[in-house]
N, C-alpha and C. Protein backbone atom coordinates (compact mmCIF):
# COMPACT_ATOMS: atom_id res chain seq x y z
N UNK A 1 -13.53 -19.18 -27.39
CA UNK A 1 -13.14 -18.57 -28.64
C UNK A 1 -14.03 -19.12 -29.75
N UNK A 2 -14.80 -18.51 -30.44
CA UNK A 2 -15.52 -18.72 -31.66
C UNK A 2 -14.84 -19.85 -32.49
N UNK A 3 -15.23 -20.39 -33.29
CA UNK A 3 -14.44 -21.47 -33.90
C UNK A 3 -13.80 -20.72 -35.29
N UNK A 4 -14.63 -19.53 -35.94
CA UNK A 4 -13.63 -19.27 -37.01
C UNK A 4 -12.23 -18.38 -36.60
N UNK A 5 -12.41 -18.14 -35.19
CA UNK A 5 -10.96 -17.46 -34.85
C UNK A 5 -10.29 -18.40 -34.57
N UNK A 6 -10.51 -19.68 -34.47
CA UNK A 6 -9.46 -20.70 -33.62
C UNK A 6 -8.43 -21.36 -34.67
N UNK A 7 -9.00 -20.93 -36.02
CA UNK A 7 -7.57 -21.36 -37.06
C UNK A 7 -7.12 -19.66 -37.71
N UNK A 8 -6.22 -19.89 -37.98
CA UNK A 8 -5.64 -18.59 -38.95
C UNK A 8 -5.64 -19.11 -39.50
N UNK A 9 -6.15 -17.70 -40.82
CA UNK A 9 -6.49 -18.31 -42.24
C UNK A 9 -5.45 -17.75 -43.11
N UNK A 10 -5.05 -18.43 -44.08
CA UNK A 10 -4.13 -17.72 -44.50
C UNK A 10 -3.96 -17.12 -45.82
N UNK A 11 -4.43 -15.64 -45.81
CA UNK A 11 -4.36 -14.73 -46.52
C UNK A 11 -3.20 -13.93 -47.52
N UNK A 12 -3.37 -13.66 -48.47
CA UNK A 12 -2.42 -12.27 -48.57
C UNK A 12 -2.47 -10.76 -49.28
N UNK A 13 -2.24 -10.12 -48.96
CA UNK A 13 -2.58 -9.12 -50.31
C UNK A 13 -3.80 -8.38 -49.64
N UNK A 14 -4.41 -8.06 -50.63
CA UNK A 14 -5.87 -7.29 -50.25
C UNK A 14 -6.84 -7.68 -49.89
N UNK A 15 -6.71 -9.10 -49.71
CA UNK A 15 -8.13 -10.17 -48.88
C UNK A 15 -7.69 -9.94 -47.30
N UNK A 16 -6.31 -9.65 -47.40
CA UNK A 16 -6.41 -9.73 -46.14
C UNK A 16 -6.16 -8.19 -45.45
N UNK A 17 -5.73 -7.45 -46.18
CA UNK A 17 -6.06 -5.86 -45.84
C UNK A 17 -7.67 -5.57 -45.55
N UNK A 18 -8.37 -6.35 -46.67
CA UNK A 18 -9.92 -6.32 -46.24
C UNK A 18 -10.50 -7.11 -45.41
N UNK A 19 -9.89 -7.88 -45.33
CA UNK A 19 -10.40 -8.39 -43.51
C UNK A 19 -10.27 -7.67 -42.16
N UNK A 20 -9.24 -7.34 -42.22
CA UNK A 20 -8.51 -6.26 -41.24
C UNK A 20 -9.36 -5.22 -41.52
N UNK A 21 -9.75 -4.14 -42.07
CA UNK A 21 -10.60 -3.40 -42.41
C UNK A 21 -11.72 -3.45 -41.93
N UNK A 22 -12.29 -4.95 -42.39
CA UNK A 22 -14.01 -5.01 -41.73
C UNK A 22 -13.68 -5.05 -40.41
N UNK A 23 -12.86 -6.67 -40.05
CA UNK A 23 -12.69 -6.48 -38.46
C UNK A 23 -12.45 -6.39 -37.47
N UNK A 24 -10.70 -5.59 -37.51
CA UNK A 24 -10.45 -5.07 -37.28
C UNK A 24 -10.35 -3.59 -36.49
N UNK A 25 -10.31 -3.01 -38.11
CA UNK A 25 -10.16 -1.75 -37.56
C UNK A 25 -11.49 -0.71 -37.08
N UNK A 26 -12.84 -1.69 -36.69
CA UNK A 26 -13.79 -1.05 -35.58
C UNK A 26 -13.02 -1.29 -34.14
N UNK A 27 -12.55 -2.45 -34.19
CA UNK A 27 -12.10 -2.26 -32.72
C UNK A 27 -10.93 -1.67 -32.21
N UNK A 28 -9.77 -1.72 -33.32
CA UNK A 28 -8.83 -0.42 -32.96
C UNK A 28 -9.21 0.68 -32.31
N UNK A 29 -10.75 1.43 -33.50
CA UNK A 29 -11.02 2.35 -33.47
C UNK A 29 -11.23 3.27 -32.10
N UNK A 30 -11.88 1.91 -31.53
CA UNK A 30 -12.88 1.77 -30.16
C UNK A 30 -11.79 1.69 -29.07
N UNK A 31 -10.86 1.07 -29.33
CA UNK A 31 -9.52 1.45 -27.96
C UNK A 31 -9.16 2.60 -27.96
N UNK A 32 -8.91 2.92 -29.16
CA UNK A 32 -7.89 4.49 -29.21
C UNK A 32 -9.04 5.22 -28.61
N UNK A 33 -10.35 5.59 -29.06
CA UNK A 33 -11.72 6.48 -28.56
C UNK A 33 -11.34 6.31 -27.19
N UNK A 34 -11.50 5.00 -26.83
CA UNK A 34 -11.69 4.33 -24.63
C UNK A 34 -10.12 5.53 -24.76
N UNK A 35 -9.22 4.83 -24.68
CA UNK A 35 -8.01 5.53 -24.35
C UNK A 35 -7.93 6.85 -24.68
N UNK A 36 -7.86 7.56 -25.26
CA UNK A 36 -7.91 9.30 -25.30
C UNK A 36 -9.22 9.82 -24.61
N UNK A 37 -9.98 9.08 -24.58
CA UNK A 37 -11.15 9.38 -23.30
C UNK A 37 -11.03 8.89 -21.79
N UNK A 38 -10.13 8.21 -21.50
CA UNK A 38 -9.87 8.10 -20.07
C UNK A 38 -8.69 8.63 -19.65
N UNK A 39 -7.45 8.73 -20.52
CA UNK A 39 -6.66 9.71 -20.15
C UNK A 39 -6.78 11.77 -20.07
N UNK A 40 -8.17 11.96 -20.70
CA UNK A 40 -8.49 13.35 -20.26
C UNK A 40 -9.20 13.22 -19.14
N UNK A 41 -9.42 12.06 -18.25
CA UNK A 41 -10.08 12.61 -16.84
C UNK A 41 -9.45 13.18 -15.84
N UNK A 42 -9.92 13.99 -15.34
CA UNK A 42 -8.95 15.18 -14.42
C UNK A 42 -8.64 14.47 -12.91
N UNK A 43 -9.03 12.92 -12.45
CA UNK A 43 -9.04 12.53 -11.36
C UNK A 43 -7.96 11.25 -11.53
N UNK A 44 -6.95 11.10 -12.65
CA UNK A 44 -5.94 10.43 -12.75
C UNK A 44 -4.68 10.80 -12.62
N UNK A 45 -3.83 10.49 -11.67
CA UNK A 45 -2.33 11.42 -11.16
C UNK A 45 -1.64 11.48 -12.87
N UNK A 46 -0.92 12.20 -12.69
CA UNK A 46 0.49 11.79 -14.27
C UNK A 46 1.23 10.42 -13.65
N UNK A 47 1.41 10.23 -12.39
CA UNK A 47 2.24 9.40 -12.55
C UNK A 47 1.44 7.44 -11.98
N UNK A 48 0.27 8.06 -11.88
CA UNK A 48 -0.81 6.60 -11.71
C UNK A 48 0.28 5.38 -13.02
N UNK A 49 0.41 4.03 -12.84
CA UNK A 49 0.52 3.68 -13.94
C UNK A 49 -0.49 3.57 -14.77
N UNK A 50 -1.41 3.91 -14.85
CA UNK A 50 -2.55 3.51 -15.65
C UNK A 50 -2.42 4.74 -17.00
N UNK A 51 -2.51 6.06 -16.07
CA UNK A 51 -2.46 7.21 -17.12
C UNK A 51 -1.24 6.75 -17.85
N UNK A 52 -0.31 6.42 -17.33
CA UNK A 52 1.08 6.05 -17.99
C UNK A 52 0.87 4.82 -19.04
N UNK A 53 0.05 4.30 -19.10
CA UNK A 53 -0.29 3.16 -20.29
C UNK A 53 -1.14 3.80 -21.01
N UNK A 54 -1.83 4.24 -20.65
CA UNK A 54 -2.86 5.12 -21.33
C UNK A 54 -2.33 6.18 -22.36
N UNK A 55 -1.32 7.16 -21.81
CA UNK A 55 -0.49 8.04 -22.57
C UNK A 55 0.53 7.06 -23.46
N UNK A 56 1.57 6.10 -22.85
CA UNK A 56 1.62 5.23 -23.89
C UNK A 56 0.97 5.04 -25.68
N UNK A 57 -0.25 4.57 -25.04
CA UNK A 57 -1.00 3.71 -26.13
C UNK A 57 -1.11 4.82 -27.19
N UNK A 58 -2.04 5.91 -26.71
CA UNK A 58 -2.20 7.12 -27.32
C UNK A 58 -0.81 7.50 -28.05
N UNK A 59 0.16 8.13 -27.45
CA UNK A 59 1.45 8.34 -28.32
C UNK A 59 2.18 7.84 -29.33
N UNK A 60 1.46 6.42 -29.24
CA UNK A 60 2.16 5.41 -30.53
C UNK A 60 1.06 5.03 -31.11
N UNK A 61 -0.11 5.66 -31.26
CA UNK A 61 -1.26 5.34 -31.96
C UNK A 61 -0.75 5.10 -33.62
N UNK A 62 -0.50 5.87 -33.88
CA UNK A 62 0.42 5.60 -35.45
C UNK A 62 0.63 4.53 -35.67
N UNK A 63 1.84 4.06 -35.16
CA UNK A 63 2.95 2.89 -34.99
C UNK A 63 2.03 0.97 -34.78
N UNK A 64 0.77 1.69 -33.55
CA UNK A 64 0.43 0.44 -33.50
C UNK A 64 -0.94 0.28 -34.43
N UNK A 65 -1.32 1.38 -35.39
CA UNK A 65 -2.16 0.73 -36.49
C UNK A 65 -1.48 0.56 -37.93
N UNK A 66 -0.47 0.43 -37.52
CA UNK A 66 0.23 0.08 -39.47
C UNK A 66 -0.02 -1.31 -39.81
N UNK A 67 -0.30 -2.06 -39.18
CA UNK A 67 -1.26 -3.45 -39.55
C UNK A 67 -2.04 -3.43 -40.27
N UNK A 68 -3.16 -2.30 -39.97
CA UNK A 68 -4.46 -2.08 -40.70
C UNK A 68 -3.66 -1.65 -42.23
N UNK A 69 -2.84 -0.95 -42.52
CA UNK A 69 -2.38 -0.39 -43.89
C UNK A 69 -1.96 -1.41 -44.14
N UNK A 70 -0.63 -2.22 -43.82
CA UNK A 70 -0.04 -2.83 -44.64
C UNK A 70 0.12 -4.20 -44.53
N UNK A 71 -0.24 -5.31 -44.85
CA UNK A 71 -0.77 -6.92 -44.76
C UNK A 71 0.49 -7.45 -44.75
N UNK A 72 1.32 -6.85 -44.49
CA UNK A 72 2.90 -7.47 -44.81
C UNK A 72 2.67 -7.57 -42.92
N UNK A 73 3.03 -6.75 -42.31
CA UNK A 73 2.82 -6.43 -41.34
C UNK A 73 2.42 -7.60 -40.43
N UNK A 74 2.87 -8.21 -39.37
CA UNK A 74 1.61 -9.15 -38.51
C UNK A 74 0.93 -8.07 -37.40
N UNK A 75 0.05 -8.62 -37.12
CA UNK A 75 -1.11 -8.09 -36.05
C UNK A 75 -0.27 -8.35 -34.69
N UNK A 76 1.20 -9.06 -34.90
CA UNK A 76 1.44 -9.29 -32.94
C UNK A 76 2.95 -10.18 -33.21
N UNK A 77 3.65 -10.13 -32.30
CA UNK A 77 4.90 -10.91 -32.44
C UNK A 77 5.13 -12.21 -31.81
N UNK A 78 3.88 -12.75 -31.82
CA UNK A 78 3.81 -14.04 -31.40
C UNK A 78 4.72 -15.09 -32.04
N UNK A 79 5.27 -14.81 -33.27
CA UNK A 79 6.23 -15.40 -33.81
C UNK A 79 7.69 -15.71 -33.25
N UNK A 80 7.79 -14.09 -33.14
CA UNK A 80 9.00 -13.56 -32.99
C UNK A 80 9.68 -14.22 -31.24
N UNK A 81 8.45 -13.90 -30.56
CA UNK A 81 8.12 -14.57 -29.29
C UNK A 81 8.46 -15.92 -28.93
N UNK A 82 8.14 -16.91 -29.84
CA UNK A 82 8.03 -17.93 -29.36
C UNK A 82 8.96 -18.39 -30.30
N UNK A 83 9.81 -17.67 -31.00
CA UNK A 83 11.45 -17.82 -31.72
C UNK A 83 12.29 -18.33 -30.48
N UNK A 84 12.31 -16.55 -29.97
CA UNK A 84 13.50 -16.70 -28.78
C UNK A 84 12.98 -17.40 -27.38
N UNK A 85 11.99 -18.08 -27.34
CA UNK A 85 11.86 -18.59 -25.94
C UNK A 85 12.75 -19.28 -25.89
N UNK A 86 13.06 -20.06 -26.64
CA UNK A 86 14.20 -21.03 -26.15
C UNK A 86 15.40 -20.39 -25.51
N UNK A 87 15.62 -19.23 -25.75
CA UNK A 87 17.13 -18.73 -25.00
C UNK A 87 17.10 -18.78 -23.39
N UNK A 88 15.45 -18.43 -22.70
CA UNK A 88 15.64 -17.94 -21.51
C UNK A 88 15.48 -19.65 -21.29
N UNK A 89 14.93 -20.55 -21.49
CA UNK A 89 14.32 -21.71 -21.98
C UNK A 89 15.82 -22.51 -21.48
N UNK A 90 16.92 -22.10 -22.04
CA UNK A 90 18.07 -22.79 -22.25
C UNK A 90 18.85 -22.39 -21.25
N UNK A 91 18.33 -21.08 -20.58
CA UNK A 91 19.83 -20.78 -19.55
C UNK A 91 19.84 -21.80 -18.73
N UNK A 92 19.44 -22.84 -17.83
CA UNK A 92 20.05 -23.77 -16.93
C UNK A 92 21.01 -24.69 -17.96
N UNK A 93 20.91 -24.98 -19.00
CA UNK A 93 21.47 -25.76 -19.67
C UNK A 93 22.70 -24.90 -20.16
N UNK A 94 22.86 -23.44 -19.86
CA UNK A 94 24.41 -22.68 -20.52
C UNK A 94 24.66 -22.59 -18.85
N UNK A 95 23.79 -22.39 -17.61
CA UNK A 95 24.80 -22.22 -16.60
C UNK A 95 26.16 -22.66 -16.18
N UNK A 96 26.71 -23.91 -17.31
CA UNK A 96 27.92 -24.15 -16.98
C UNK A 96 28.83 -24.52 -17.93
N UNK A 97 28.10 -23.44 -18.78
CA UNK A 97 29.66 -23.26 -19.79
C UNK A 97 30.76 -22.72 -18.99
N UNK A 98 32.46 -23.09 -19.30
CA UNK A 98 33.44 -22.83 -19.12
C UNK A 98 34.06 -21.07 -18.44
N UNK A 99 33.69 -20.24 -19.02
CA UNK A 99 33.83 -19.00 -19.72
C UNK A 99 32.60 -18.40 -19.80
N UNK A 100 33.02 -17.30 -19.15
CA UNK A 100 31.93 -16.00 -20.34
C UNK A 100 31.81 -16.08 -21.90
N UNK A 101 33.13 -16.31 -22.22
CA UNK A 101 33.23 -16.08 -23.40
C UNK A 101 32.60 -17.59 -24.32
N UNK A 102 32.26 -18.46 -23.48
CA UNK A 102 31.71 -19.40 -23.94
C UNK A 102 30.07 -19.50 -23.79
N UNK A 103 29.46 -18.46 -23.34
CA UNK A 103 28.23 -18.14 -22.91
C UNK A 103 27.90 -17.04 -23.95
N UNK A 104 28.62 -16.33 -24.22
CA UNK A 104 28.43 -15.39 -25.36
C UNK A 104 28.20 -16.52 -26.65
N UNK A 105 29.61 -17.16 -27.10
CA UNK A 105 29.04 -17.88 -28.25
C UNK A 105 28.03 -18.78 -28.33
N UNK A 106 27.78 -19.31 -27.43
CA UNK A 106 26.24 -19.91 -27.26
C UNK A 106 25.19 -18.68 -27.66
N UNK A 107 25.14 -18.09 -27.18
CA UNK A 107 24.35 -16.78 -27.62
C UNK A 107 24.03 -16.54 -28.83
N UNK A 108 25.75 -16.55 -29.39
CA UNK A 108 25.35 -16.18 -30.96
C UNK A 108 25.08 -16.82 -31.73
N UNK A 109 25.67 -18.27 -31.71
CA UNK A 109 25.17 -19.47 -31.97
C UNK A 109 23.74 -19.65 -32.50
N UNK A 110 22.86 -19.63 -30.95
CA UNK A 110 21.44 -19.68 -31.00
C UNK A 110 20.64 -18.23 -31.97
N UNK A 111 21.12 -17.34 -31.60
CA UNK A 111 20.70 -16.10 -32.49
C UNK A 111 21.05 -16.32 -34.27
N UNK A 112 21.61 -16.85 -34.69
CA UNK A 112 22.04 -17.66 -35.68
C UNK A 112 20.98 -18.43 -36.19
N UNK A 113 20.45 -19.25 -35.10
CA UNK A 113 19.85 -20.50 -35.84
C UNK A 113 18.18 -19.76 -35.68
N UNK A 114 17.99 -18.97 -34.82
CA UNK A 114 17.15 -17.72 -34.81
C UNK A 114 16.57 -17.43 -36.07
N UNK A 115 17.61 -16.94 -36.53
CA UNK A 115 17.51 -16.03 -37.58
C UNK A 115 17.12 -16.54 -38.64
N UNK A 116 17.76 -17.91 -39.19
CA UNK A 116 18.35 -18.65 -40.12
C UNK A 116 16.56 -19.32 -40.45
N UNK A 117 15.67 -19.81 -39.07
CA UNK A 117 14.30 -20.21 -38.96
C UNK A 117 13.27 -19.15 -39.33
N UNK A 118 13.97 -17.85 -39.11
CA UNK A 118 12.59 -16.53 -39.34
C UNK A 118 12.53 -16.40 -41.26
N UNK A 119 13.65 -17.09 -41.54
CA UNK A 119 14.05 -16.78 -43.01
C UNK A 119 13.74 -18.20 -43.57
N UNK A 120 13.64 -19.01 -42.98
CA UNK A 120 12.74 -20.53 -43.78
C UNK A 120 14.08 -20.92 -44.79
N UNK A 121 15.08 -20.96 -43.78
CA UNK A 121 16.52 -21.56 -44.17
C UNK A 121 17.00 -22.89 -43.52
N UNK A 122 17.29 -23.53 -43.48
CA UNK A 122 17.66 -24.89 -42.51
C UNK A 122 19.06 -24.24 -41.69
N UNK A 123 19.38 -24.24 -40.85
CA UNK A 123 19.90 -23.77 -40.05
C UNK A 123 21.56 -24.77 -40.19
N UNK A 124 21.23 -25.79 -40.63
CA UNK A 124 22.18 -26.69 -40.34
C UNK A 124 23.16 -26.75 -41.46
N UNK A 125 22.56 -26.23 -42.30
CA UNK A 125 22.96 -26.34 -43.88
C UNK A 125 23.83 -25.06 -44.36
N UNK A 126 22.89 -23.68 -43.23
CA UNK A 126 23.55 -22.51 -43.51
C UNK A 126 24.71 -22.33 -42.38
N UNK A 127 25.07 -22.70 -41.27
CA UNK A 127 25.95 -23.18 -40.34
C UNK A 127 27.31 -23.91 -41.47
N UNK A 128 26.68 -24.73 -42.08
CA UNK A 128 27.90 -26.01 -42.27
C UNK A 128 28.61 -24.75 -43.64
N UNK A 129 27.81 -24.41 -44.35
CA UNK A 129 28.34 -23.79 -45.05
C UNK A 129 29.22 -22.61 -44.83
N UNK A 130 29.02 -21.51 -43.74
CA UNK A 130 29.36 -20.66 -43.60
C UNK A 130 30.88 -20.52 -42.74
N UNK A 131 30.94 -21.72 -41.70
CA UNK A 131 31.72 -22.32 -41.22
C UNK A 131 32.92 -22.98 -41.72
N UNK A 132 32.37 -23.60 -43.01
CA UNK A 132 33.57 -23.97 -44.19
C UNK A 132 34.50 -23.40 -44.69
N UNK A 133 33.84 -21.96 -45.17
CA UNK A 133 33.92 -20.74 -45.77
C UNK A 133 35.13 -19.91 -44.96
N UNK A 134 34.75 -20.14 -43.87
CA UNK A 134 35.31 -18.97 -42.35
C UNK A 134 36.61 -19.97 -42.08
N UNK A 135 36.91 -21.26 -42.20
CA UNK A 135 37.69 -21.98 -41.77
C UNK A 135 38.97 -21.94 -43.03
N UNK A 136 38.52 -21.72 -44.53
CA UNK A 136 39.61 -21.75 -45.35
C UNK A 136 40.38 -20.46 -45.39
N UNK A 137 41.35 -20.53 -46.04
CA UNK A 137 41.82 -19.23 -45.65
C UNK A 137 41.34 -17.81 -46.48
N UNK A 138 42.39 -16.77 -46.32
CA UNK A 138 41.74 -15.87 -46.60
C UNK A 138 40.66 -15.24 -47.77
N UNK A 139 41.15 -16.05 -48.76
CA UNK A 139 39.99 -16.03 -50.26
C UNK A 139 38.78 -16.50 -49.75
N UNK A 140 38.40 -17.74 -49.02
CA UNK A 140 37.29 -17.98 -48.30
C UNK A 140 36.24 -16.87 -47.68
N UNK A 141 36.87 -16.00 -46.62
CA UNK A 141 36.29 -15.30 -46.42
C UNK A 141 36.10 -14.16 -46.97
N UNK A 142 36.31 -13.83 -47.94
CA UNK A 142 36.61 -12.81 -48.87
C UNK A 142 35.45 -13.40 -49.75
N UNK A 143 35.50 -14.60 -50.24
CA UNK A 143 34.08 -14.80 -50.76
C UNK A 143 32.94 -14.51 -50.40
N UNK A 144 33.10 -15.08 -48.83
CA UNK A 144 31.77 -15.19 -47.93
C UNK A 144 31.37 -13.86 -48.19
N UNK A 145 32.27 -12.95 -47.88
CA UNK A 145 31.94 -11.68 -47.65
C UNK A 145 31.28 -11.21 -48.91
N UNK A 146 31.63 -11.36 -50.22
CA UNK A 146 31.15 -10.34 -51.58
C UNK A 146 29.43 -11.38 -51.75
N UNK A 147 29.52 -13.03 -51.21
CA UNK A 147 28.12 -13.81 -51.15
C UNK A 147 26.91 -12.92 -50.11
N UNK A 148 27.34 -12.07 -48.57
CA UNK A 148 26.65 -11.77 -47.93
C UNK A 148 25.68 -10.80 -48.54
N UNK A 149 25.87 -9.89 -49.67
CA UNK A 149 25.08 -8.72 -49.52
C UNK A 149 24.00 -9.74 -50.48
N UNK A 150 24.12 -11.03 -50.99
CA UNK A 150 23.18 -11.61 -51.51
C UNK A 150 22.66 -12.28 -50.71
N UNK A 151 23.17 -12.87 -49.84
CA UNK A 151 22.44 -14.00 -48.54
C UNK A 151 21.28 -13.55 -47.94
N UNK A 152 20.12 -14.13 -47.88
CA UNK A 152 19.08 -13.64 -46.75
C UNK A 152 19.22 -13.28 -45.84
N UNK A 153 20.00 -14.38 -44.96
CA UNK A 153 20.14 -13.65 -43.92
C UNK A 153 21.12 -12.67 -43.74
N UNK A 154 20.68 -12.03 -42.44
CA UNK A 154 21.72 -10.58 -42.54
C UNK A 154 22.98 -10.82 -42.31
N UNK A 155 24.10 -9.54 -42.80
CA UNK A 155 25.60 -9.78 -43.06
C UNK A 155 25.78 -9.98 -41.59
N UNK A 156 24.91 -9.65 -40.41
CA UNK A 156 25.61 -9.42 -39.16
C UNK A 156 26.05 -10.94 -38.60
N UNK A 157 25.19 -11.85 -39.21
CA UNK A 157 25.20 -13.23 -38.48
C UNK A 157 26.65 -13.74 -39.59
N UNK A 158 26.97 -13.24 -40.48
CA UNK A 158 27.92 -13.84 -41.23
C UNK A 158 28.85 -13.11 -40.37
N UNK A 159 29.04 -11.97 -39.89
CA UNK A 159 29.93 -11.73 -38.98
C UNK A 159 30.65 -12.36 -37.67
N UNK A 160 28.85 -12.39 -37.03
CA UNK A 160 29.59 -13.28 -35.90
C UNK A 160 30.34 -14.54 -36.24
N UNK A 161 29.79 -15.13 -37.15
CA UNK A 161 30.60 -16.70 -37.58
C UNK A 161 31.74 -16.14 -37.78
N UNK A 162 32.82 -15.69 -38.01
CA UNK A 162 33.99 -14.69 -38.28
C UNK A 162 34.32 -14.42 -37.53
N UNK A 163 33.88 -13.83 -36.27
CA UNK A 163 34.39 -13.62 -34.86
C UNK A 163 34.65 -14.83 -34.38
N UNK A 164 33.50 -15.64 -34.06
CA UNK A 164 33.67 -16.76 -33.42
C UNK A 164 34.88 -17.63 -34.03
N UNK A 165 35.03 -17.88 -35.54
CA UNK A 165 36.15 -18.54 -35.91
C UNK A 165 37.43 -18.09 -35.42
N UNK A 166 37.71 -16.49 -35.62
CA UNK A 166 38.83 -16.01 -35.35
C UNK A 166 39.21 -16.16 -33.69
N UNK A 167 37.99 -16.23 -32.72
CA UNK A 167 38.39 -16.43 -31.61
C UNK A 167 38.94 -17.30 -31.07
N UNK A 168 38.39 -18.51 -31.87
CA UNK A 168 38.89 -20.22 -31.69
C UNK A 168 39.95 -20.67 -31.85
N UNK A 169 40.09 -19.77 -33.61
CA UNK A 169 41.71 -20.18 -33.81
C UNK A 169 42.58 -19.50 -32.64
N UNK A 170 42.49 -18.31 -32.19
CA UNK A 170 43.30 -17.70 -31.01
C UNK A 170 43.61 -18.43 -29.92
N UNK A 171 42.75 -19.13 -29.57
CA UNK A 171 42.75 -19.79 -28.31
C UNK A 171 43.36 -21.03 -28.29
């Protein structure tokens, strides 16, 4: 690997729309060309997988150059990726929760602290708080609730904390 690809640089805005631009989007250009030129050859079945990646790629041609437009955008979900590894990462360590139902809240748990990291929140801080909230009585959550449509993270994770409380107290 070249040495100026071996750091990401970190851009924003239109320096980095114009990077993407210069170098970039020749080589987009040059897949989509390869790909709509090897899927018109008349000696590939429909159901080869290859034509089938090929038709793929082509069909979401749209979808997979909105990078080039918009710098908000990442080039790949390598992020997102190496978020949730830990879940598959962790199943020998949930193989012996109690319960299903104790394998689920592990789940949501971790999807929680997921979330809480994609948003550059401390996880521990938004846990202790939300948990507080869910544990007093009903004005508590009635707060939580009118705080969510302001919270970063999404109302859904303030939900599950709400499930999960209400399940606990049940049990």
């Amino acid at each position: 690997m070249p040495a100026s690809l071996g750091k990401q640089k970190i851009w924003t805005g239109e320096k980095k729309q114009d990077n993407r631009a210069q170098h970039s989007k020749p080589l987009v250009d040059q897949l989509f060309a390869f790909c709509e030129k090897q899927s018109q050859r008349g000696d590939l079945l429909p159901d080869d997988s290859w034509t089938k990646a090929l038709n793929y790629t082509v069909q979401r041609k749209r979808q997979l150059m909105v990078f080039l437009e918009n710098p908000d955008v990442a080039m790949d979900t390598n992020h997102l990726e190496r978020e949730i590894r830990s879940i598959p990462m962790g199943k020998k360590n949930w193989l012996f929760c109690w319960t299903e139902l104790d394998t689920k809240h592990v789940g949501l748990i971790k999807s929680l602290i997921s979330t809480c990291k994609l948003h550059d929140i401390d996880p521990n801080v938004y846990l202790t708080e939300v948990l507080q909230r869910v544990r007093t009585p009903s004005q508590g959550r009635r707060r939580l609730n009118n705080e969510a449509m302001e919270a970063p993270v999404c109302r859904q994770s303030i939900k599950i904390a709400i499930v999960l409380s209400v399940n606990d107290s049940l049990e």
